[in-house]
Protein backbone atom coordinates (compact mmCIF):
# COMPACT_ATOMS: atom_id res chain seq x y z
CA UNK A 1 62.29 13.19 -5.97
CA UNK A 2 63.88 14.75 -2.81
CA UNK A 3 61.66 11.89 -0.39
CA UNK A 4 62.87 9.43 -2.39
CA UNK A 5 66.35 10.06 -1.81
CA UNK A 6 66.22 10.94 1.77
CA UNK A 7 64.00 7.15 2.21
CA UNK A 8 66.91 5.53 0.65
CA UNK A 9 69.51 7.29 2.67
CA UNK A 10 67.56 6.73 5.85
CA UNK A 11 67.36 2.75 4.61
CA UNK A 12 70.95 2.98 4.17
CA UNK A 13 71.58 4.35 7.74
CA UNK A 14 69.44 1.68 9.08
CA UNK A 15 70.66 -1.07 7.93
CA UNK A 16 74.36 0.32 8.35
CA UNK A 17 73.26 0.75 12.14
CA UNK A 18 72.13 -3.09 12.19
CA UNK A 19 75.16 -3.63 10.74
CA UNK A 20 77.43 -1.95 12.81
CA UNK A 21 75.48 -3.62 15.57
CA UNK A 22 75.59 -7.27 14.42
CA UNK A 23 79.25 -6.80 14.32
CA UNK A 24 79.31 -5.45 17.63
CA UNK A 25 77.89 -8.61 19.33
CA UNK A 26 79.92 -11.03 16.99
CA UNK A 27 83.04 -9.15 18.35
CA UNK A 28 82.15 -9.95 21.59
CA UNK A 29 80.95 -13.65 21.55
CA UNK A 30 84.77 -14.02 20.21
CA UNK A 31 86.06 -12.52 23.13
């Protein structure tokens, strides 16, 4: 029960990192 939760939060994180990341470049390709 526990794994599963902590596998979806760590999913979560990734993908917010990639996120946070794609953003990142697309902010600067503007500029």
């Amino acid at each position: 029960m526990v794994d599963g939760i902590l596998g979806i939060l760590a999913i979560l994180i990734v993908i917010g990192g990639l996120w946070m990341l794609f953003q990142g470049i697309s902010e600067m390709e503007k500029k």
